[in-house]
Protein backbone atom coordinates (compact mmCIF):
# COMPACT_ATOMS: atom_id res chain seq x y z
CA UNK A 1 120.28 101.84 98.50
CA UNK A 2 118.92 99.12 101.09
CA UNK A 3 116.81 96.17 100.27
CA UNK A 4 114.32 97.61 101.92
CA UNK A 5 114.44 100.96 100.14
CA UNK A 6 114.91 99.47 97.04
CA UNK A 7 111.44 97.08 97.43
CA UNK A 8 109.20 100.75 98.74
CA UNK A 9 110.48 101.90 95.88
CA UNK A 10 109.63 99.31 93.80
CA UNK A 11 106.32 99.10 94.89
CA UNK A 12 105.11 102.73 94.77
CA UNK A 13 106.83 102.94 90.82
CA UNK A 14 104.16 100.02 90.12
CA UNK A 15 101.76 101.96 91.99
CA UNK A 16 101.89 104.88 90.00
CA UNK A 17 101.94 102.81 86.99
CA UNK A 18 98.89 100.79 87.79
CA UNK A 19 96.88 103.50 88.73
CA UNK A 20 97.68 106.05 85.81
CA UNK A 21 96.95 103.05 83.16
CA UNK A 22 93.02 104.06 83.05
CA UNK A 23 93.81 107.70 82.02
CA UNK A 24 96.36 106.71 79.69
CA UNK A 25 94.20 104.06 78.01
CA UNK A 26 91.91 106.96 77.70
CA UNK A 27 93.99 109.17 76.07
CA UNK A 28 95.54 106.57 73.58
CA UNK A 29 91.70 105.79 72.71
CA UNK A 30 90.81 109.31 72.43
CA UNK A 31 93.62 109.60 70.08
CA UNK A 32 92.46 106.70 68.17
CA UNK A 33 88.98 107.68 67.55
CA UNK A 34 90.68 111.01 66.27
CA UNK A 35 91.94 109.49 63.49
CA UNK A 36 95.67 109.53 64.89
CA UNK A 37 96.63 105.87 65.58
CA UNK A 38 100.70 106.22 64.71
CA UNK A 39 100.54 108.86 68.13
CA UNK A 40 98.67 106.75 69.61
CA UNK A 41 100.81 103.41 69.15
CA UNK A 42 103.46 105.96 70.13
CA UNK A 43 101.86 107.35 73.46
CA UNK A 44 101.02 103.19 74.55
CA UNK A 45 104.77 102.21 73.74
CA UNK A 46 105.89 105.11 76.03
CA UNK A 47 103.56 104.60 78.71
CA UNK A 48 103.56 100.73 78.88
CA UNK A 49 106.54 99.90 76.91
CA UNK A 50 106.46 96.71 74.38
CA UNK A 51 106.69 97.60 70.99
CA UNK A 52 103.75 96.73 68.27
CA UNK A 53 101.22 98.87 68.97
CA UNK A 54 98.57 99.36 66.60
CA UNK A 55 95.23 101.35 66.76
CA UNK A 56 93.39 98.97 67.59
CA UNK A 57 95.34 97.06 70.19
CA UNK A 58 95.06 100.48 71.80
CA UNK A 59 91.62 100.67 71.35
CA UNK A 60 91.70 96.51 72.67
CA UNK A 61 93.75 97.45 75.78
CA UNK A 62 91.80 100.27 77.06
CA UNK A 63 88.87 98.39 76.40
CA UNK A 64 90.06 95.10 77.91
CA UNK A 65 91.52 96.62 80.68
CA UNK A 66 88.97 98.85 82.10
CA UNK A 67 87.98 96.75 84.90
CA UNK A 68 91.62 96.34 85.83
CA UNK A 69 92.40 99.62 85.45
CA UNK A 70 89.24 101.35 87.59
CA UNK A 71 90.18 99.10 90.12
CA UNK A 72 93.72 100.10 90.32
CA UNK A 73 92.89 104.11 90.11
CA UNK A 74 90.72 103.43 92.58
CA UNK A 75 92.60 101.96 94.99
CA UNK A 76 95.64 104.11 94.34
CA UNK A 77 93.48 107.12 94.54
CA UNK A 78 92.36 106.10 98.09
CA UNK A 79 95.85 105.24 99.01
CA UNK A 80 96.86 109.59 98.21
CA UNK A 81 93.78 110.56 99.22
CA UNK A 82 94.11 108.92 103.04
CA UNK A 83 97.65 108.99 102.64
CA UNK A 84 97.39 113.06 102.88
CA UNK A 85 94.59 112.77 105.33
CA UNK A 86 97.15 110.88 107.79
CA UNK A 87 99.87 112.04 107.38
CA UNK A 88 98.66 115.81 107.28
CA UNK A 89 96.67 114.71 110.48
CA UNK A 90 97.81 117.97 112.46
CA UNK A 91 97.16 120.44 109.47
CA UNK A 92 93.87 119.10 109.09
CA UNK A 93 92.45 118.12 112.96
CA UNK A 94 94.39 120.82 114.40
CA UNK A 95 91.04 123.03 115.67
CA UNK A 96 88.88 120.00 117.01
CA UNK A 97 89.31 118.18 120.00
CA UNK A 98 91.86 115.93 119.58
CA UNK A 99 92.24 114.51 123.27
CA UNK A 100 90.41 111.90 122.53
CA UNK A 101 91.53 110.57 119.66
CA UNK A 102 93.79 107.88 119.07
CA UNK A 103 97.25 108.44 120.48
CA UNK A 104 95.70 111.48 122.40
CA UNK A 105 96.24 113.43 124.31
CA UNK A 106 98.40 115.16 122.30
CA UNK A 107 98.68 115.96 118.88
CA UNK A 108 102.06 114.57 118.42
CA UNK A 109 101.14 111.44 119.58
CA UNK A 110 98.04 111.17 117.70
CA UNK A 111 99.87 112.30 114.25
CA UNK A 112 102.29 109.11 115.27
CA UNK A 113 99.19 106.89 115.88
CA UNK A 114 97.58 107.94 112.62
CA UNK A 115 100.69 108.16 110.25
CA UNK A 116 102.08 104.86 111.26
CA UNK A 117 99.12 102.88 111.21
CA UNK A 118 98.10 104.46 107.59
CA UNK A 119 101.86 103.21 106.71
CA UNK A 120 101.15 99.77 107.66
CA UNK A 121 98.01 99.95 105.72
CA UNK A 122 99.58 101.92 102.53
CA UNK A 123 102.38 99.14 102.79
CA UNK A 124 99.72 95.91 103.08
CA UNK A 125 97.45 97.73 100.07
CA UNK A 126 100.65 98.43 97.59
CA UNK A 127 102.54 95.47 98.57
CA UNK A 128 99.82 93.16 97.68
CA UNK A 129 96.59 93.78 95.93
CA UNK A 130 97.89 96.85 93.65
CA UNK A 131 100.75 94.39 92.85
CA UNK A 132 98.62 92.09 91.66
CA UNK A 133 96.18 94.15 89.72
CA UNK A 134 99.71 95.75 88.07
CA UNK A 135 100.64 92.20 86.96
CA UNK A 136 97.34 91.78 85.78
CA UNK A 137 97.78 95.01 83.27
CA UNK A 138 101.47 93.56 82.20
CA UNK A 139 99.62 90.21 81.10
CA UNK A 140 97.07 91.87 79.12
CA UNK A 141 99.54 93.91 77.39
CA UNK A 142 102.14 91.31 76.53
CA UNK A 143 98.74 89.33 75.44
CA UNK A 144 97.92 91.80 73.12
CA UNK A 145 101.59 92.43 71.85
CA UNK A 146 102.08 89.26 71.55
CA UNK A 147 104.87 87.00 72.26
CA UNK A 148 107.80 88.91 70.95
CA UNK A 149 106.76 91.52 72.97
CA UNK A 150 107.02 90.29 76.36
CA UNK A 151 110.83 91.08 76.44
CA UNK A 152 110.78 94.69 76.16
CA UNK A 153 107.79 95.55 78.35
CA UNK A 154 108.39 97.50 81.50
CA UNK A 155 108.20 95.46 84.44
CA UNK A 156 108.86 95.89 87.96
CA UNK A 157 111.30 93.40 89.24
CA UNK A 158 109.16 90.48 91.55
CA UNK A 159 109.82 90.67 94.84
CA UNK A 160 110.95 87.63 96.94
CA UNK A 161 107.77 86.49 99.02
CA UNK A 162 107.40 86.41 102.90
């Protein structure tokens, strides 16, 4: 696999991660409040790794993290949700008038237009700010595991800057 293969992929797995952490922490609290705190030690370890996990740091990290965590499902969300809208571009624009639209006049080269310049966008927004709200969520976690924990999270490798 290439270096650059090897980072998208990167990225995106710490995309996905980031962005399903809210409805995780939501189902590890829901089982908490149902009186099932083993599972739901069980369900954290599996979805963010680390080992440790009680009830309440459950409870503590989908609390603590909300703000984190909205913003990350958020952003993720947007990413799919424009990510199909530009990439789809024909399927969806296909009965308006396209001829003016960017890369017009036809629809192959507005499809081009749109799906490279959402990949230059959907590379800035996961290459940097989801990144960051990802490392964010690891910090918190080892936090709450404590420092024995920190080992055997799952983390994605850090990518060289520039």
């Amino acid at each position: 696999m290439s270096p650059i293969h090897r980072q998208i992929s990167t990225d995106v797995r710490a995309a996905v991660r980031a962005g399903l952490a809210l409805p995780a922490g939501a189902v590890g609290a829901a089982l908490v409040l149902a009186g099932r705190p083993g599972r739901a030690g069980r369900w954290q370890q599996r979805v963010s790794g680390g080992r440790g996990w009680t009830g309440g740091r459950v409870l503590a990290r989908a609390v603590l993290g909300l703000p984190l965590d909205a913003l990350a499902l958020l952003l993720t969300g947007y990413a799919l949700f424009n990510s199909v809208r530009n990439f789809g571009y024909p399927v969806w624009y296909l009965d308006t008038d396209y001829h003016q639209a960017w890369g017009g006049p036809t629809m192959a080269g507005v499809w081009a237009v749109h799906a490279a310049g959402w990949g230059l966008c959907l590379y800035v927004l996961l290459r940097w700010p989801v990144r960051w709200i990802a490392r964010g969520q690891r910090a918190l976690t080892a936090r709450l595991l404590g420092d024995g924990a920190r080992a055997s999270l799952r983390t994605v490798a850090p990518a060289p800057v520039g």
